[in-house]
C-alpha atoms as a PDB file:
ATOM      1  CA  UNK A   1      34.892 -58.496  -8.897  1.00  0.00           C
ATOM      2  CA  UNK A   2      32.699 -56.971 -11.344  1.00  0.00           C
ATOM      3  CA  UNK A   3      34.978 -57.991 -14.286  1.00  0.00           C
ATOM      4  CA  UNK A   4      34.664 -61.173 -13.391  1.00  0.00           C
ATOM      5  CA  UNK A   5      31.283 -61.543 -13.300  1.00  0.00           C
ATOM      6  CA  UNK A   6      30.973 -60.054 -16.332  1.00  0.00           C
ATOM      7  CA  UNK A   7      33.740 -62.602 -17.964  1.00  0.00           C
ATOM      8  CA  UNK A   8      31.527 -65.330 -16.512  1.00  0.00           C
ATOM      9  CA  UNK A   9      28.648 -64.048 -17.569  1.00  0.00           C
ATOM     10  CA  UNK A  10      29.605 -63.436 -21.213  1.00  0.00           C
ATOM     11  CA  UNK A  11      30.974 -67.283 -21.226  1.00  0.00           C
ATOM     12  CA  UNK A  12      27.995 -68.916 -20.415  1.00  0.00           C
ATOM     13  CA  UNK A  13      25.858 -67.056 -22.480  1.00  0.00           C
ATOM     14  CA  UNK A  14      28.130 -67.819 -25.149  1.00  0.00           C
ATOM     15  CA  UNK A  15      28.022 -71.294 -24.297  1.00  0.00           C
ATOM     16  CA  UNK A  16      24.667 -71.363 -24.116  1.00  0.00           C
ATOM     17  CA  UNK A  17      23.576 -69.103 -27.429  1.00  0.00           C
ATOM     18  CA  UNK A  18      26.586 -69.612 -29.490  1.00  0.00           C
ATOM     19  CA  UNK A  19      29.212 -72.064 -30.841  1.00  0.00           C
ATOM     20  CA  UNK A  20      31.985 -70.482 -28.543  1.00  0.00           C
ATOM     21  CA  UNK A  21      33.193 -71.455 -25.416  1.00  0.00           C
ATOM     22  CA  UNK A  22      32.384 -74.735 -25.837  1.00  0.00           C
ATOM     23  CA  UNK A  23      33.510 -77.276 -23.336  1.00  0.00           C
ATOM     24  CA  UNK A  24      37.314 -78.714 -24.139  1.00  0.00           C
ATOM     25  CA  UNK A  25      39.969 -80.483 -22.328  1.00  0.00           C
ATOM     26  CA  UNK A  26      40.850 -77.557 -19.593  1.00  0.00           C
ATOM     27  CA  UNK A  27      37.352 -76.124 -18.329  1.00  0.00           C
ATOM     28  CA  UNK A  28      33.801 -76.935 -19.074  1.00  0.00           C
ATOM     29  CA  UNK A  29      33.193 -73.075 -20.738  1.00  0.00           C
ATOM     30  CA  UNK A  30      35.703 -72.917 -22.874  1.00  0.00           C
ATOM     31  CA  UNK A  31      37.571 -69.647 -20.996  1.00  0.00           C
ATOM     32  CA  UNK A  32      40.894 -69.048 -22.743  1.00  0.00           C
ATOM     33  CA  UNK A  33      43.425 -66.586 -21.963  1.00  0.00           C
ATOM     34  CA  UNK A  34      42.588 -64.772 -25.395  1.00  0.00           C
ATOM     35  CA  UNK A  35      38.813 -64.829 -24.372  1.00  0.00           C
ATOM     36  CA  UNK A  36      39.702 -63.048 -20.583  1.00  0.00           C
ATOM     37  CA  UNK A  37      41.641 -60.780 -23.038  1.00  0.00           C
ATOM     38  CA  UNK A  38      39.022 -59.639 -24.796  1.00  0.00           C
ATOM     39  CA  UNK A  39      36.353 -59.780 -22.439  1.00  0.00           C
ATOM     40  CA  UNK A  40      38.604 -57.471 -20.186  1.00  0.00           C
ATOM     41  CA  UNK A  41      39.138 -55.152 -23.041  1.00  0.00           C
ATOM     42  CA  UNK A  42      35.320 -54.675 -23.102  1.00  0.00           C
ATOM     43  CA  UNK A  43      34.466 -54.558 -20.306  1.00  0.00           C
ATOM     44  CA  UNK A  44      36.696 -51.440 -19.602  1.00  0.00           C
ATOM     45  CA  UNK A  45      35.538 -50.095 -22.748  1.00  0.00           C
ATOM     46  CA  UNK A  46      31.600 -49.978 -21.357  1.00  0.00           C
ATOM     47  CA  UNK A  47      33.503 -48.754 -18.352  1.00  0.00           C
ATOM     48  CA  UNK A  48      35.100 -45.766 -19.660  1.00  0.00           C
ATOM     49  CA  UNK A  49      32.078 -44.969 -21.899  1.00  0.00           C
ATOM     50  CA  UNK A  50      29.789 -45.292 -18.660  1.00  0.00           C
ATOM     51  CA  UNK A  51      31.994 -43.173 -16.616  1.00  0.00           C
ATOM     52  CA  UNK A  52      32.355 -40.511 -19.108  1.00  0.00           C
ATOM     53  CA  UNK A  53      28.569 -40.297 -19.807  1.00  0.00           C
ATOM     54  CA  UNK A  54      28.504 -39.970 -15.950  1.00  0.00           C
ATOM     55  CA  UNK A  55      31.004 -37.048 -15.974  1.00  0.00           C
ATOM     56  CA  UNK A  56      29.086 -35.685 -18.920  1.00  0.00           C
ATOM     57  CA  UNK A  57      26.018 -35.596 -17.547  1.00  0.00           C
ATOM     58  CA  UNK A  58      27.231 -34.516 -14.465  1.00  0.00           C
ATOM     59  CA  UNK A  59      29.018 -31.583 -15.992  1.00  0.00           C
ATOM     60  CA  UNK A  60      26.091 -30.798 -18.121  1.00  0.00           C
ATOM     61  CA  UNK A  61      23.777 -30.766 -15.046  1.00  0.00           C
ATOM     62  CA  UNK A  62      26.203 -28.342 -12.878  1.00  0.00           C
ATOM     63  CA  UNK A  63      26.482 -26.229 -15.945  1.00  0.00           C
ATOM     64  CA  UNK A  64      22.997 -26.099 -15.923  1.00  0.00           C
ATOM     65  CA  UNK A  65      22.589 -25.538 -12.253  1.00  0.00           C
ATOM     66  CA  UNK A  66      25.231 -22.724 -12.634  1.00  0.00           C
ATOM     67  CA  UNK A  67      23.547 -20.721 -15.256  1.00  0.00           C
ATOM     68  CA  UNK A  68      20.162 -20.415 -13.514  1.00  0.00           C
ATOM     69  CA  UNK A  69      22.712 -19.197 -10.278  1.00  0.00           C
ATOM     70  CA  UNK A  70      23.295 -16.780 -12.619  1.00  0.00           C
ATOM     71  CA  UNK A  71      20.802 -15.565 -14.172  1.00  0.00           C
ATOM     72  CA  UNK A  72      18.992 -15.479 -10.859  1.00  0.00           C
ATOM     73  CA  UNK A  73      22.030 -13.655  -9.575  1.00  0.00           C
ATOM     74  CA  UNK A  74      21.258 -11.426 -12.971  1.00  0.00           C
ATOM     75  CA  UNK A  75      18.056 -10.772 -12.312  1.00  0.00           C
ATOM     76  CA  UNK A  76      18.883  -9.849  -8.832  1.00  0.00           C
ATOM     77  CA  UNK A  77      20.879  -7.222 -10.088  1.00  0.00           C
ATOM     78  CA  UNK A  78      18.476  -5.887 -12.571  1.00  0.00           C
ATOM     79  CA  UNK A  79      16.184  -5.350  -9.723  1.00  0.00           C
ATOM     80  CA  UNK A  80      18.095  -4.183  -7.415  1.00  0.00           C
ATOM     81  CA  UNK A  81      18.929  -1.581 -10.220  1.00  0.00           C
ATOM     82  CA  UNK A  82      15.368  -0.684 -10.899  1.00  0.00           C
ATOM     83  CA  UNK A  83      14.455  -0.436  -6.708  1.00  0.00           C
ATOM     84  CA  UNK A  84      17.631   2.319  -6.603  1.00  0.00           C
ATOM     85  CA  UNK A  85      16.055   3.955  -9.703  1.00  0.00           C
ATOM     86  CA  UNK A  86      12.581   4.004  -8.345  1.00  0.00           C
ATOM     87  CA  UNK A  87      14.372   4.891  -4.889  1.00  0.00           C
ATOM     88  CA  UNK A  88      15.726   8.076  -6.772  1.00  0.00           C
ATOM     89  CA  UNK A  89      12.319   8.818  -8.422  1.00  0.00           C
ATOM     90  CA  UNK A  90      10.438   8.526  -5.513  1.00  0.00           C
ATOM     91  CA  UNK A  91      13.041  10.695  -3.507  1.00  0.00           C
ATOM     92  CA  UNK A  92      13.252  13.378  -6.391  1.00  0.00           C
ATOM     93  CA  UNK A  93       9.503  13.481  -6.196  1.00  0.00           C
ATOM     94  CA  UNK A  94       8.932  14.110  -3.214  1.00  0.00           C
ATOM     95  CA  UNK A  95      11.848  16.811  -3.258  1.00  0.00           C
ATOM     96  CA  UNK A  96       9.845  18.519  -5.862  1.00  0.00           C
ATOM     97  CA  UNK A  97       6.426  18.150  -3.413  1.00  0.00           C
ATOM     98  CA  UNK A  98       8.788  19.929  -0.624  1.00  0.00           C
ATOM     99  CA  UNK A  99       9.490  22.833  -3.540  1.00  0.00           C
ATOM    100  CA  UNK A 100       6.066  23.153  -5.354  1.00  0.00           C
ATOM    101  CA  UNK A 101       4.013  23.770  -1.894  1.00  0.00           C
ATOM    102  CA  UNK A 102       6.926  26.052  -0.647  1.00  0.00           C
ATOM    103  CA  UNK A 103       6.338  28.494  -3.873  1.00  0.00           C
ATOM    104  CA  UNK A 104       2.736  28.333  -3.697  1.00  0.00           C
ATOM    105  CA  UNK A 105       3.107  28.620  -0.212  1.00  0.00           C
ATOM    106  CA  UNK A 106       5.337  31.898  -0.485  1.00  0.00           C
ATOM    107  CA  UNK A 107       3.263  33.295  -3.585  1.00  0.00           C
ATOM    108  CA  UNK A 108      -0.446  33.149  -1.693  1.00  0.00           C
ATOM    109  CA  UNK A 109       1.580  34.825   1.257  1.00  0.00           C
ATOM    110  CA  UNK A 110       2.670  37.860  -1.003  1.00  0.00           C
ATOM    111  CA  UNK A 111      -0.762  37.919  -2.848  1.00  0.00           C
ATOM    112  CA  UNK A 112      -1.908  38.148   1.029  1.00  0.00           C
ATOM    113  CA  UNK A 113       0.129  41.026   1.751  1.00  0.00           C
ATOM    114  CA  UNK A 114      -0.799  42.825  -1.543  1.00  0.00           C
ATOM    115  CA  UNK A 115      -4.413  42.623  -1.682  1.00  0.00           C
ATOM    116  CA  UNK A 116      -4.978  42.495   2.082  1.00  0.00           C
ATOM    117  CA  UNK A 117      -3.912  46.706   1.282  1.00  0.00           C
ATOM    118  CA  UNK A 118      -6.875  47.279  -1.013  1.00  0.00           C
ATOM    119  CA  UNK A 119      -9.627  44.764   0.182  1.00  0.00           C
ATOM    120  CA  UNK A 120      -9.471  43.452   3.906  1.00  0.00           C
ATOM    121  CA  UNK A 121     -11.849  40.473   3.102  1.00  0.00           C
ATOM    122  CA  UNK A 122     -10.480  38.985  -0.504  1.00  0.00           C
ATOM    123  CA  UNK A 123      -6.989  39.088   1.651  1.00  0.00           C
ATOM    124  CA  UNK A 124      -8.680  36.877   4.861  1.00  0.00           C
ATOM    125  CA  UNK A 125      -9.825  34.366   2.407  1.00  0.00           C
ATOM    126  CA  UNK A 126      -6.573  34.077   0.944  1.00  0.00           C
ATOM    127  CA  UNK A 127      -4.730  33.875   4.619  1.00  0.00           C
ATOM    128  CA  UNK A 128      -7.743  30.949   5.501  1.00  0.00           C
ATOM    129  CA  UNK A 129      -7.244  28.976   2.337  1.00  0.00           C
ATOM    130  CA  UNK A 130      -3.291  28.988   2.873  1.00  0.00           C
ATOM    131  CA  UNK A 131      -3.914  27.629   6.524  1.00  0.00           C
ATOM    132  CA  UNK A 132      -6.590  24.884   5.172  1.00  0.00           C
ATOM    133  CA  UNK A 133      -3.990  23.568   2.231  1.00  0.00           C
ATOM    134  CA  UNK A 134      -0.769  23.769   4.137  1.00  0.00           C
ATOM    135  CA  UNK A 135      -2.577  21.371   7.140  1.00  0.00           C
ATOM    136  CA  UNK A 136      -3.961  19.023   4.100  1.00  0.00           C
ATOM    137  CA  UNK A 137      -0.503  18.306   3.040  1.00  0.00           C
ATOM    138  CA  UNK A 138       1.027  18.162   6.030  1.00  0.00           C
ATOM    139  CA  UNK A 139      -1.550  15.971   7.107  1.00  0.00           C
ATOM    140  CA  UNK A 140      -0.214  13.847   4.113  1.00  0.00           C
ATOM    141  CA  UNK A 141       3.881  13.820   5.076  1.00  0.00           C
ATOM    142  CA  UNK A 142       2.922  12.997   8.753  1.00  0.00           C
ATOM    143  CA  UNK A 143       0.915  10.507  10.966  1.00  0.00           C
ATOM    144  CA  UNK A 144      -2.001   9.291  10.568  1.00  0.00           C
ATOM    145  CA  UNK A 145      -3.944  10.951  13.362  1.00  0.00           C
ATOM    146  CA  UNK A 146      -4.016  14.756  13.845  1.00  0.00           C
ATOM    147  CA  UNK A 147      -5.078  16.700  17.078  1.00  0.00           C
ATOM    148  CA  UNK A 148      -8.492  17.899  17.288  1.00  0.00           C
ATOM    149  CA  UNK A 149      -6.690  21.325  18.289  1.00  0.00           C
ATOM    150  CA  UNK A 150      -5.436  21.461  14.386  1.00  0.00           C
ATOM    151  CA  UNK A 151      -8.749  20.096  12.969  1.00  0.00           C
ATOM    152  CA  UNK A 152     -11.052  22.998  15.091  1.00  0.00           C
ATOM    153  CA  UNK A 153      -8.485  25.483  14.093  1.00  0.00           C
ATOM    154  CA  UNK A 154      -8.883  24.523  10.349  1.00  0.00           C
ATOM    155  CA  UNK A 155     -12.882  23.854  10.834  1.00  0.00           C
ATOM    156  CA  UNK A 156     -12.760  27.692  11.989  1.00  0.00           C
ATOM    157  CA  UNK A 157     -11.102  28.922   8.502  1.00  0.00           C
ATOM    158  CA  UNK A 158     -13.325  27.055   6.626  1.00  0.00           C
ATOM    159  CA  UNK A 159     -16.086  29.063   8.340  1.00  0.00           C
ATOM    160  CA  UNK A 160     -14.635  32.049   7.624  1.00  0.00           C
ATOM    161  CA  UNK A 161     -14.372  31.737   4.078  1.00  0.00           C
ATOM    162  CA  UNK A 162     -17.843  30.836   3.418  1.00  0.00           C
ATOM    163  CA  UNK A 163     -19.116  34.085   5.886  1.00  0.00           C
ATOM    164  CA  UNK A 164     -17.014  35.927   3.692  1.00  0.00           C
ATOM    165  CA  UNK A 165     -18.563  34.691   0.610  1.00  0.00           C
ATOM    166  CA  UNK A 166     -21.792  34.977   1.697  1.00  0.00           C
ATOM    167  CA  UNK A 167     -21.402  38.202   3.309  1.00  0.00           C
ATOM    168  CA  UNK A 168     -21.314  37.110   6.916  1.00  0.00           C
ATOM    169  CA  UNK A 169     -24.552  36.314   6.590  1.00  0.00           C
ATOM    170  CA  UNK A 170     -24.474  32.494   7.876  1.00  0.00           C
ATOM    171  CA  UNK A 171     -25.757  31.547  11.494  1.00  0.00           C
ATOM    172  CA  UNK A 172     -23.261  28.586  12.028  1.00  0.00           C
ATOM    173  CA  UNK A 173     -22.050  27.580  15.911  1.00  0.00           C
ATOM    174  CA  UNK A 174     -19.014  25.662  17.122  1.00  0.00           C
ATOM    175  CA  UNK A 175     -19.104  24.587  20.328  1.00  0.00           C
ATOM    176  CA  UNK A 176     -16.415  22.076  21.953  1.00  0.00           C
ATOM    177  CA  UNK A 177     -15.178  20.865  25.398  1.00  0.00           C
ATOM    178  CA  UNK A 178     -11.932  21.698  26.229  1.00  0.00           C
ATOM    179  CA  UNK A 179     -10.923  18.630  27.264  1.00  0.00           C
ATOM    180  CA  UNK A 180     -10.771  17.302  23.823  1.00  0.00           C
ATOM    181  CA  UNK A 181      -8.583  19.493  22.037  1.00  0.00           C
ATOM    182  CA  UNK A 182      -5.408  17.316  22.523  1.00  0.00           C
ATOM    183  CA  UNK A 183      -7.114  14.030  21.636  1.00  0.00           C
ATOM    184  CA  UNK A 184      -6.033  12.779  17.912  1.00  0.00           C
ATOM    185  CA  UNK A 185      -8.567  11.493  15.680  1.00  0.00           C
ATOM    186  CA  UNK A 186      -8.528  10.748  11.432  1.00  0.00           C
ATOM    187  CA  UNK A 187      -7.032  13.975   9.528  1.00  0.00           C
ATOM    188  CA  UNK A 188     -10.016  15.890   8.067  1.00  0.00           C
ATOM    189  CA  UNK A 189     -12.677  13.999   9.785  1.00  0.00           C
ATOM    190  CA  UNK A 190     -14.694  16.908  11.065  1.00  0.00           C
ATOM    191  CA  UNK A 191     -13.473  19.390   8.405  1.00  0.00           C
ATOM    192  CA  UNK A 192     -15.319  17.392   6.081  1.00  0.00           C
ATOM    193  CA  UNK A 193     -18.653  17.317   8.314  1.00  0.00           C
ATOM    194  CA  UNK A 194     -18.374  20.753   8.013  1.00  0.00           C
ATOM    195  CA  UNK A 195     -17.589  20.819   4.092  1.00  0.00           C
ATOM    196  CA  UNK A 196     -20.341  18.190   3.499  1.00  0.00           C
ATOM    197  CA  UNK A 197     -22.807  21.191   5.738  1.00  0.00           C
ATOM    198  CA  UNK A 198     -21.743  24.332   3.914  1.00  0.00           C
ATOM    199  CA  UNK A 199     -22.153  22.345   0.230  1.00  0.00           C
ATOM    200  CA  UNK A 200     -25.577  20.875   0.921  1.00  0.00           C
ATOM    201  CA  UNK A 201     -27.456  22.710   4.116  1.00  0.00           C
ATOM    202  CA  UNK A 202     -29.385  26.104   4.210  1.00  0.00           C
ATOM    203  CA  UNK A 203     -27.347  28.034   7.402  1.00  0.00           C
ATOM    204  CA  UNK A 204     -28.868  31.296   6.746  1.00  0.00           C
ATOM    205  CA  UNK A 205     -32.371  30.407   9.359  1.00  0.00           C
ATOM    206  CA  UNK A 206     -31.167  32.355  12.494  1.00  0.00           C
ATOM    207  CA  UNK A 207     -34.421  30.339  13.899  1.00  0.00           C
ATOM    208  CA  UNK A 208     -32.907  27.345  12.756  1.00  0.00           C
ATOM    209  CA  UNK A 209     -28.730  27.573  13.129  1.00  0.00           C
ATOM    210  CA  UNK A 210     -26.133  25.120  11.938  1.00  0.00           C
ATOM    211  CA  UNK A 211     -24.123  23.676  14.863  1.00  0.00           C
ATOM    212  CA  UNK A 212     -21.150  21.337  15.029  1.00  0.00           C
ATOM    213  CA  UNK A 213     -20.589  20.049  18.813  1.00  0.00           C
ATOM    214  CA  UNK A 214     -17.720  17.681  20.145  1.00  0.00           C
ATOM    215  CA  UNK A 215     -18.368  16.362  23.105  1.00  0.00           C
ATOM    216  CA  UNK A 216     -16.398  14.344  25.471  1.00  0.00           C
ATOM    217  CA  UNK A 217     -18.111  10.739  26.870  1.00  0.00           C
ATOM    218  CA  UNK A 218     -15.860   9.345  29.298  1.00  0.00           C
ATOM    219  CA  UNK A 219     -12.858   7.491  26.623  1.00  0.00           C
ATOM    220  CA  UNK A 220     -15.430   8.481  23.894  1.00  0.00           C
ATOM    221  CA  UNK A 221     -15.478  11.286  21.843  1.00  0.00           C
ATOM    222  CA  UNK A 222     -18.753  12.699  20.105  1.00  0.00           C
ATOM    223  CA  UNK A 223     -19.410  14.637  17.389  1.00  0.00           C
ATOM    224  CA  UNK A 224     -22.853  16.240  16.343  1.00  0.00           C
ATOM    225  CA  UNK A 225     -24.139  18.216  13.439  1.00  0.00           C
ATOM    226  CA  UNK A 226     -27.487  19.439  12.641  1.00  0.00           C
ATOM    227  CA  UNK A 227     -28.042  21.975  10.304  1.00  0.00           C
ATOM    228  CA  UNK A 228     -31.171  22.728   7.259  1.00  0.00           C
ATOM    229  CA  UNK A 229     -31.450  21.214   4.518  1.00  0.00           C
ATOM    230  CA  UNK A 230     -31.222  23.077   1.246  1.00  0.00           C
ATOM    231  CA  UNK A 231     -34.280  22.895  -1.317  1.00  0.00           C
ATOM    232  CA  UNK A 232     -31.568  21.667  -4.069  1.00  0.00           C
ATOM    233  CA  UNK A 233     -30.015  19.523  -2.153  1.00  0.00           C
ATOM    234  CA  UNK A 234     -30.616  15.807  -1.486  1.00  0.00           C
ATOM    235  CA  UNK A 235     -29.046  14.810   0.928  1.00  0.00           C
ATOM    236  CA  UNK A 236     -29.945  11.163   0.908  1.00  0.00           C
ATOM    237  CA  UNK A 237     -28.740  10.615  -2.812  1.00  0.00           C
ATOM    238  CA  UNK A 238     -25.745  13.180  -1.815  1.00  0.00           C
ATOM    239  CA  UNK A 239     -23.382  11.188   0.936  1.00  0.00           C
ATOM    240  CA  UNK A 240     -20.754  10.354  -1.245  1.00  0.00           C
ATOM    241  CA  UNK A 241     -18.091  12.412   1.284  1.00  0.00           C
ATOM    242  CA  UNK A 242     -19.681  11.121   4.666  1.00  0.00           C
ATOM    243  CA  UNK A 243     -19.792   6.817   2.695  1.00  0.00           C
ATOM    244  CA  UNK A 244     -15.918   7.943   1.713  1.00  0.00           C
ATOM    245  CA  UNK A 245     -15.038   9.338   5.870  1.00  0.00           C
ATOM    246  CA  UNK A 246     -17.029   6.571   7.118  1.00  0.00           C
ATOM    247  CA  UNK A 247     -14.125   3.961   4.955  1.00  0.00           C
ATOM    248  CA  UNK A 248     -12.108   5.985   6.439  1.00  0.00           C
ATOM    249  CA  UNK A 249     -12.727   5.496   9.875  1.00  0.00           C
ATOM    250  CA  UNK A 250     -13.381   1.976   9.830  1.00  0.00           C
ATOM    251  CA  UNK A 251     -10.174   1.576   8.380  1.00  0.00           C
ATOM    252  CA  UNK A 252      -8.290   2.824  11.396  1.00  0.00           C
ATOM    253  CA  UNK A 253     -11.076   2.309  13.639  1.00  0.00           C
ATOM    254  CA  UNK A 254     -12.494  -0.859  13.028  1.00  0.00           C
ATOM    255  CA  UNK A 255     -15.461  -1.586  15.345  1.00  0.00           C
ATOM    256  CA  UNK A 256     -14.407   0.956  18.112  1.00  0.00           C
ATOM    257  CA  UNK A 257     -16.629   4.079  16.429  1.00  0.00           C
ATOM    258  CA  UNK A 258     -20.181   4.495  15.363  1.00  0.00           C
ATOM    259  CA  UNK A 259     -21.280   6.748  12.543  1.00  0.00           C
ATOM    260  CA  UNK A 260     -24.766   7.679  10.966  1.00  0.00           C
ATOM    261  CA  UNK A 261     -26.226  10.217   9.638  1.00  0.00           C
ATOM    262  CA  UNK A 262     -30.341  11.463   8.886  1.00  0.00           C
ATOM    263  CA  UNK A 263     -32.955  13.772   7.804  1.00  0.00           C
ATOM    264  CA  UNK A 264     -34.973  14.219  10.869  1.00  0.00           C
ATOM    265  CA  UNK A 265     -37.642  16.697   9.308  1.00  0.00           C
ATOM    266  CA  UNK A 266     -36.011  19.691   7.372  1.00  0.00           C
ATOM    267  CA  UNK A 267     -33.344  18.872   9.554  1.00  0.00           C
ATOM    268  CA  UNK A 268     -29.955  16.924   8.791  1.00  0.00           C
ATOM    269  CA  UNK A 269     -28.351  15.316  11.439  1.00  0.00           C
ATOM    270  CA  UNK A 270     -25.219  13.451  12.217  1.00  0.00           C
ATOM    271  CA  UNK A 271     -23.582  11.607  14.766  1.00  0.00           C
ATOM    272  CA  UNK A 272     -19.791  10.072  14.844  1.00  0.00           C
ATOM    273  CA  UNK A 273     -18.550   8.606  18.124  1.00  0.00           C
ATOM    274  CA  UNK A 274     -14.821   7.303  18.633  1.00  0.00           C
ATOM    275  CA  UNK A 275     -13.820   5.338  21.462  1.00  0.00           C
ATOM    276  CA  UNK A 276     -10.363   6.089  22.077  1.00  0.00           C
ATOM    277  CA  UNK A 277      -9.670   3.328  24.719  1.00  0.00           C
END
């Protein structure tokens, strides 16, 4: 059909434009057998050449369409590669974290032994310190919430150190409720209370002792500190520990805790309730 539209076609406009196909005795257009000839010929020449630029372009499109496949499927590869190296990396790291705390680990542990045999006290901070650094990495390999149990326990070494380093000369209570010891709160949360105490209070005033108290209120947990503060110590211009726990908490907390902390005459006070509902 198309053909002969086209053979049409190509006679009119020739008798229209040209001096062939002019009318004669058979047909008003001239059409000849050697014209249908020709035109035929043509015609399936713009045919073939249409069909092959077709299947050329077609080809060259797929091609194309094939090579991104695979160099996506390349890149796939390469990253998958460098996720199984990083895998390994990652995995021989943290072997090496499981090795390097086991030596030190082992090493303060014989120091203990050794120097516990000529000076009772230098071998108690040594024992204390162990305790403190083996919770603060396992704090790090484990959940995110730690028993207040663990976090008294380690409170109570930290103590110790400093009485021994100041010749148990520090007045410094800790008081708790009983009922609290299982609950789980942030890792280090009232270690570093304490910390923040020891590195910027005076707790030598037997009239005026430092005191850390956790409280149970019904789902809530409380915890208070008071303690003096030191002549060269500010501690308004010195919070950067209690602004960094305070991130903390509202991290995991969000809006279910309350934390502040002031200078209530040449006292320091602060206050940190969690509700645990």
């Amino acid at each position: 059909m198309e053909m002969i539209i086209y053979v049409l076609f190509i006679a009119i406009m020739n008798h229209t434009f040209t001096i062939y196909n002019q009318a004669n005795e058979y047909n008003v257009l001239g059409i000849d057998y050697t014209f249908v000839l020709k035109a035929f010929y043509r015609c399936l020449f713009f045919i073939i050449v249409g069909s092959g630029y077709w299947a050329l372009k077609k080809y060259l499109n797929e091609r194309k369409v094939n090579e991104e496949l695979q160099r996506d499927k390349l890149y796939d590869i390469i990253e998958k590669e460098k996720v199984a190296k990083a895998l390994i990396s990652a995995e021989n790291a943290f072997l090496r974290s499981q090795v390097n705390p086991h030596f030190l680990f082992n090493t303060l542990s014989f120091v203990h032994r050794r120097i516990s045999e000529l000076d009772l006290d230098s071998g108690e901070v040594i024992l204390s310190l162990s305790k403190m650094m083996r919770y603060a990495l396992d704090m790090e390999q484990e959940d995110d919430f730690a028993e207040l149990e663990e976090e008294i326990e380690q409170v109570e070494n930290l103590i110790n150190l400093f009485q021994i380093k100041e010749n148990h000369s520090l007045i410094f209570h800790l008081d708790y409720d009983d009922s609290v010891l299982a609950e789980k709160i942030v890792p280090l949360t009232v270690l570093t209370l304490t910390e923040n105490m020891f590195k910027h209070g005076y707790l030598k005033d037997p009239n005026s002792p430092a005191r850390i108290s956790i409280r149970r209120d019904g789902s809530c947990i409380n915890i208070f500190t008071e303690n003096l503060v030191s002549n060269s110590s500010n501690y308004l211009s010195n919070k950067t520990g209690l602004i960094n726990l305070k991130k903390r908490l509202l991290t995991t907390y969000k809006t279910n805790f309350s934390f502040h902390w002031e200078v209530n005459g040449y006292m320091f006070l602060t206050h940190l309730q969690i509700n645990l509902s």
